[in-house]
Protein backbone atom coordinates (compact mmCIF):
# COMPACT_ATOMS: atom_id res chain seq x y z
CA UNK A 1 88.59 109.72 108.02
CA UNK A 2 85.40 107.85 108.46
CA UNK A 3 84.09 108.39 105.65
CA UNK A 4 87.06 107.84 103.80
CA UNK A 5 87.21 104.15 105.15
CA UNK A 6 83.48 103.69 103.88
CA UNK A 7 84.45 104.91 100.85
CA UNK A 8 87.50 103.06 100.32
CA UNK A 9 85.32 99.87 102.08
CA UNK A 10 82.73 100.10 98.83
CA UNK A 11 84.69 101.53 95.97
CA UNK A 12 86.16 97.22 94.96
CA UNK A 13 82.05 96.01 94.81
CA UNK A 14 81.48 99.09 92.24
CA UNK A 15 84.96 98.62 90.32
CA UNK A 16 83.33 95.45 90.37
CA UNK A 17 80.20 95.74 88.72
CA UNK A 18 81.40 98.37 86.43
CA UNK A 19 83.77 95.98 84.61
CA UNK A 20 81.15 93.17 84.08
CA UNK A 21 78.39 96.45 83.09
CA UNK A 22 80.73 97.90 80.27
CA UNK A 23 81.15 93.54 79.69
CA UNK A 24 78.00 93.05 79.63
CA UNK A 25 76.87 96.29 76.95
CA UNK A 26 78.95 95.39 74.66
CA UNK A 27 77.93 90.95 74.00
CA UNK A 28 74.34 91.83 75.18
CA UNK A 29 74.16 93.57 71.44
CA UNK A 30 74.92 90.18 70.13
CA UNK A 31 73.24 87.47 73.40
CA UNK A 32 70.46 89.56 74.65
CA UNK A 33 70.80 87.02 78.08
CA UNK A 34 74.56 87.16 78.65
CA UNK A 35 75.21 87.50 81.95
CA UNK A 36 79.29 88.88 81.94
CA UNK A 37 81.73 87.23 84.84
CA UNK A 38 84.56 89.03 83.75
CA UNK A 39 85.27 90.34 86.88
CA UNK A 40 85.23 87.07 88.64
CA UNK A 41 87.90 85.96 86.34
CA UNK A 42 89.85 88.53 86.62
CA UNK A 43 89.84 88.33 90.47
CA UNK A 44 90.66 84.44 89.88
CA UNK A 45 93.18 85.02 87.36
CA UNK A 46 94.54 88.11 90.19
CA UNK A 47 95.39 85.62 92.52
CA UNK A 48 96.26 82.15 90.02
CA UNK A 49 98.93 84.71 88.29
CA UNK A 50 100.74 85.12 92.06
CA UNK A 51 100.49 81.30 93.01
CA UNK A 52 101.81 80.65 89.70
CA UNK A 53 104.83 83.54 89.69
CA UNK A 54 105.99 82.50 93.04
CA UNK A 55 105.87 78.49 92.32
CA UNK A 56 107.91 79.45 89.17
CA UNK A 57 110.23 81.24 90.98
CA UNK A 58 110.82 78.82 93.86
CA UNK A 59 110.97 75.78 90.87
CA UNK A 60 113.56 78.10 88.66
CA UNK A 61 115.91 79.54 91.83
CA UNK A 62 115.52 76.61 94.43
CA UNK A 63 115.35 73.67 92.80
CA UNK A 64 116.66 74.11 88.88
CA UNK A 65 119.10 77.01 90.20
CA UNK A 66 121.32 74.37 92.15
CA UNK A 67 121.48 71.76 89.10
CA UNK A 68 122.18 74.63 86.57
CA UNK A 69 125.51 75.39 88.72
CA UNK A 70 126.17 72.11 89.16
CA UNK A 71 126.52 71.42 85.71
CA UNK A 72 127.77 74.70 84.91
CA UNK A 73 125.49 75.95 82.56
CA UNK A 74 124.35 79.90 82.13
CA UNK A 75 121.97 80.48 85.19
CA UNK A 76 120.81 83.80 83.25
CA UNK A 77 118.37 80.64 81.28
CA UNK A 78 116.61 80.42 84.55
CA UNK A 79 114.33 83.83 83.79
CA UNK A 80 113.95 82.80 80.71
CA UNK A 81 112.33 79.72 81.88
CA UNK A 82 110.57 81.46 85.03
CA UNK A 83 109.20 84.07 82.18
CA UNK A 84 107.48 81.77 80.37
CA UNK A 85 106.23 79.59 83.06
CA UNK A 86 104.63 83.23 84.17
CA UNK A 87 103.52 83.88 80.72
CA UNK A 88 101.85 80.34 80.27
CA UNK A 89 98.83 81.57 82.82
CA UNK A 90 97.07 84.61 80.80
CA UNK A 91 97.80 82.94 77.14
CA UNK A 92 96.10 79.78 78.62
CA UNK A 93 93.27 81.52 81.01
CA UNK A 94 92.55 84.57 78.58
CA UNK A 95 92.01 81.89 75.51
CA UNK A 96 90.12 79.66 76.77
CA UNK A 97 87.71 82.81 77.72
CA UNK A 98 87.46 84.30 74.63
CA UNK A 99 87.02 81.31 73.11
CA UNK A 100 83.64 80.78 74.67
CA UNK A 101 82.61 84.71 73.20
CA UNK A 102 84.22 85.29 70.47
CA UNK A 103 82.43 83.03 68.03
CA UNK A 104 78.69 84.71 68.59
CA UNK A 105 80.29 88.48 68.17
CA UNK A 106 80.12 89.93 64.98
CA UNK A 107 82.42 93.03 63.55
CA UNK A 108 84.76 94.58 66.54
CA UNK A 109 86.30 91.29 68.11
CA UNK A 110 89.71 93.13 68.65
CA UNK A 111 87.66 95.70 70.20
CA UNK A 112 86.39 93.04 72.82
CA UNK A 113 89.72 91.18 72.97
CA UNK A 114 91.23 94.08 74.05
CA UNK A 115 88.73 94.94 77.06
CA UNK A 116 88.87 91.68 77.87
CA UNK A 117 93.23 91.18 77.93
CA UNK A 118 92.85 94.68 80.44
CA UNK A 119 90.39 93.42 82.15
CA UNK A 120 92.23 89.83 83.01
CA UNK A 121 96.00 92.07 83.36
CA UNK A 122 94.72 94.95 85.62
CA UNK A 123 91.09 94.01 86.16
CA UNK A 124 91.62 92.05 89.78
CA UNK A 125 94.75 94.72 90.79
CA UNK A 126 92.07 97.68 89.87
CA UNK A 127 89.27 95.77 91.72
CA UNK A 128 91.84 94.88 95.13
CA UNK A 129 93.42 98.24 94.77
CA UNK A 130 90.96 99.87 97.42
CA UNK A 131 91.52 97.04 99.44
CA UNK A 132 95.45 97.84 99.68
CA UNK A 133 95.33 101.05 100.11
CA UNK A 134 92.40 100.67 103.23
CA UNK A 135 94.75 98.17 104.76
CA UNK A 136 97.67 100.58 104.34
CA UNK A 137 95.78 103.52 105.93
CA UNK A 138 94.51 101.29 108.82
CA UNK A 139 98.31 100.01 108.99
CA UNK A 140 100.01 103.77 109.28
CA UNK A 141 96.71 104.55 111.56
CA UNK A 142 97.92 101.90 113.75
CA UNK A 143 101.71 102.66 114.18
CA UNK A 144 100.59 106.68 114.36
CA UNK A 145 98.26 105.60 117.58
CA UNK A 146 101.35 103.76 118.81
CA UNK A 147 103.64 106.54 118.04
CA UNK A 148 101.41 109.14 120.12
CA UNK A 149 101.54 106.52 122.73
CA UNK A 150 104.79 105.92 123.46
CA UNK A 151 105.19 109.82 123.11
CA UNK A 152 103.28 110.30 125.59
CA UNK A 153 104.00 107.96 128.34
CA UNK A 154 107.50 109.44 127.33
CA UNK A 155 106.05 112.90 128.37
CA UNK A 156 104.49 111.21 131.24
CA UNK A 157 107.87 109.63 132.68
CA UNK A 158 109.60 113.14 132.26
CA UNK A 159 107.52 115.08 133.27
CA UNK A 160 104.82 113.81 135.85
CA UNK A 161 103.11 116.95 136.33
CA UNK A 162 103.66 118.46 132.74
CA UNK A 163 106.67 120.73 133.75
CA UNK A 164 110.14 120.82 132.49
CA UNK A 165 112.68 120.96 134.61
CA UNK A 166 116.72 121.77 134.76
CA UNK A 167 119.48 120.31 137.68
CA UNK A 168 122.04 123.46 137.74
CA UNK A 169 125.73 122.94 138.65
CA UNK A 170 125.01 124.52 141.59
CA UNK A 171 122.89 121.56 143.06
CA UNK A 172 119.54 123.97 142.40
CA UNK A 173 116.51 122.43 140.18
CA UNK A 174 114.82 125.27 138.32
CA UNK A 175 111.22 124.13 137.13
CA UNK A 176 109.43 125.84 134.12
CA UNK A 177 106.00 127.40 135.02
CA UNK A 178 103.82 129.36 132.65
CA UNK A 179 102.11 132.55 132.93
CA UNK A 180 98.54 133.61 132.12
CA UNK A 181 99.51 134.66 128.56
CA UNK A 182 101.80 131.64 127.95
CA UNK A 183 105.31 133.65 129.30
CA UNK A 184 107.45 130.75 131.08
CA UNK A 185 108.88 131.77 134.55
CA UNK A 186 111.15 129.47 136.07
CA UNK A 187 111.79 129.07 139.63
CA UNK A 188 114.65 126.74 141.60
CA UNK A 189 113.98 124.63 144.65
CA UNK A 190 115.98 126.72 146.85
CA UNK A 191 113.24 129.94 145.95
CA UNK A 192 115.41 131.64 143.30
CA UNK A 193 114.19 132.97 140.26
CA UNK A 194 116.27 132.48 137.08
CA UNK A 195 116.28 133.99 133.38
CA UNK A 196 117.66 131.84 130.39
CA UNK A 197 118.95 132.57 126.90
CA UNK A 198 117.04 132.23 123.90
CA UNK A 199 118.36 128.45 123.39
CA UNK A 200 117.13 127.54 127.08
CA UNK A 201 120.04 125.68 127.19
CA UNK A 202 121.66 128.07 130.30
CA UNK A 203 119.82 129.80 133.62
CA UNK A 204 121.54 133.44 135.02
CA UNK A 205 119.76 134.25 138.74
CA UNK A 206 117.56 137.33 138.70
């Protein structure tokens, strides 16, 4: 589990520097000294793309939403507007990057348009990803260790000394005690011994 952590803990710096590497291969064939940040970007662009969805959505649905049904006009024009409010970000960010690159590469620019529209959409979600899914293990870790917990203070209130234990109708409480090989005996308060059925649901004296 350790090592998974230190794996998981590492894994977003390499995503990291693999995307500006296979960035950086390709425009160092035409700039020798380009240095790539697309990875940067896309982390930037990771997080601008939720500010921006959620701002849309609270401008569409909690401030246009109650003027649209005021004045009675089709609220399905809201995701319309929401969409391209969305949609504004990467046209905007993605354009104004490639339009810094584009002009010194020569032969292949879809090629490197279309690394670098992947690398903006999934780049920074790819990167994070690790990130998630560490602070989802650590999250199921921690309700697991509280799980085992309250079992076991459960366990603990029941049964103090670790033995189960049965209050017959005839005021006698039989208590479970095991053998050497594992066999359960069980034994009331007043000295009797009793059997049970294979449910353990019902005690017959011996």
């Amino acid at each position: 589990m350790k090592r998974l952590f230190l794996f998981l803990w590492r894994l977003p710096k390499k995503i990291f520097c693999k995307i500006n590497e296979c960035e950086e291969n390709f425009l160092q064939k035409f700039n020798p000294e380009y240095k790539s940040k697309l990875a940067m970007n896309a982390l930037i662009y990771h997080f601008a793309a939720m500010v921006v969805n959620f701002l849309a959505s609270l401008l569409c649905f909690g401030v246009l939403a109650p003027i649209f049904m005021e004045k009675g006009i089709d609220e399905s024009f809201l995701f319309v507007i929401s969409s391209l409010l969305s949609l504004a970000l990467p046209v905007i960010y993605i354009t104004l990057y490639l339009k810094k690159r584009l002009p010194f590469i020569q032969g292949r620019k879809w090629w490197y348009c279309l690394q670098v529209i992947l690398g903006f959409l999934f780049g920074g979600l790819v990167i994070l990803a690790p990130i998630y899914i560490l602070i989802g293990l650590i999250i199921i870790s921690f309700y697991i260790v509280v799980a085992l917990i309250c079992l076991w203070l459960g366990f603990t209130v029941l049964f103090p000394d670790g033995k189960r234990r049965w209050r017959l109708d005839n005021g006698d409480e039989v208590t479970e005690e095991k053998g050497i090989c594992g066999e359960s005996y069980y034994r009331g308060s007043s000295g009797k011994e009793y059997r049970t059925n294979d449910d353990g649901d019902t005690f017959y004296e011996k």
